[in-house]
Protein backbone atom coordinates (compact mmCIF):
# COMPACT_ATOMS: atom_id res chain seq x y z
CA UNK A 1 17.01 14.47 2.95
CA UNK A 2 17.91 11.78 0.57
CA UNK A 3 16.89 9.16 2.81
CA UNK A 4 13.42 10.38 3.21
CA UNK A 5 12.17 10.06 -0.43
CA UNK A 6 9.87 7.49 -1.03
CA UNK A 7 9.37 6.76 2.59
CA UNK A 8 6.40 9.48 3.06
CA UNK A 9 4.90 9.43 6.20
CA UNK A 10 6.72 6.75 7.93
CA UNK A 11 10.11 9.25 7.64
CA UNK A 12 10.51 11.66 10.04
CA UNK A 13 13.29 13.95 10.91
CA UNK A 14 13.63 14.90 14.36
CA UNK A 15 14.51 18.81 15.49
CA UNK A 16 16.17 19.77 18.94
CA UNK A 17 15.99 23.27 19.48
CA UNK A 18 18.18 24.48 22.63
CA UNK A 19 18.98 21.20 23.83
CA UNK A 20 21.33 22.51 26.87
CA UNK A 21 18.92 24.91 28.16
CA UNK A 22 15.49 24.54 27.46
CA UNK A 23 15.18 21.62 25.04
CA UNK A 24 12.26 21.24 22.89
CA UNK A 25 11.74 18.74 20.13
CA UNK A 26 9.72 18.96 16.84
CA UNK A 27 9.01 16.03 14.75
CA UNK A 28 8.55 16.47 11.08
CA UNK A 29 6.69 13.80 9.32
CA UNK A 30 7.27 13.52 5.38
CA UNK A 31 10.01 15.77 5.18
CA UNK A 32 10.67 15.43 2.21
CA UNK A 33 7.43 16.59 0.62
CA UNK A 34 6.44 19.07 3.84
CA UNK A 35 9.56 21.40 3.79
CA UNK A 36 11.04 23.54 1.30
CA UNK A 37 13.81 22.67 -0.83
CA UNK A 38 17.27 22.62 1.42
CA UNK A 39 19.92 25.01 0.05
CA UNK A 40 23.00 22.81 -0.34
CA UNK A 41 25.98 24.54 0.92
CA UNK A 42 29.42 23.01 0.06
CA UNK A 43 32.60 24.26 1.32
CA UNK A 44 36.22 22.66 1.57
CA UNK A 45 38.82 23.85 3.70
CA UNK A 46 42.56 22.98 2.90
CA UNK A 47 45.30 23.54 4.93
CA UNK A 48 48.96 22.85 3.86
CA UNK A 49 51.80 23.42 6.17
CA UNK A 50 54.97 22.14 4.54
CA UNK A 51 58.17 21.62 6.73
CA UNK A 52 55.93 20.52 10.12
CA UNK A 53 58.45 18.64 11.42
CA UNK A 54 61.05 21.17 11.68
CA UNK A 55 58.41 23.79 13.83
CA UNK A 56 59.91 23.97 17.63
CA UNK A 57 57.73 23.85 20.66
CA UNK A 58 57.33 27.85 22.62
């Protein structure tokens, strides 16, 4: 919600709940002072697969 600061009411972030089924949207004005504190989650995934080239197809 960095974006939002500052902006107050004219900020809104838009929710989509079960958009392939039975969609229903919720607009929340002034997010950034109307929810609660996000948790920030950060997580990296790394993969290394040396010697690639040399795999053989089946």
């Amino acid at each position: 919600m960095a974006a939002g600061p500052g902006l107050g009411p004219d900020y809104c972030v838009y929710v989509v709940e079960d958009a392939l089924s039975e969609p229903r949207l919720t607009a929340i004005r002034d997010p950034a002072s109307t929810l609660p504190r996000p948790q920030e989650v950060v997580d990296v995934v790394k993969v290394v697969i040396r010697d690639w080239k040399g795999a053989k197809d089946g």
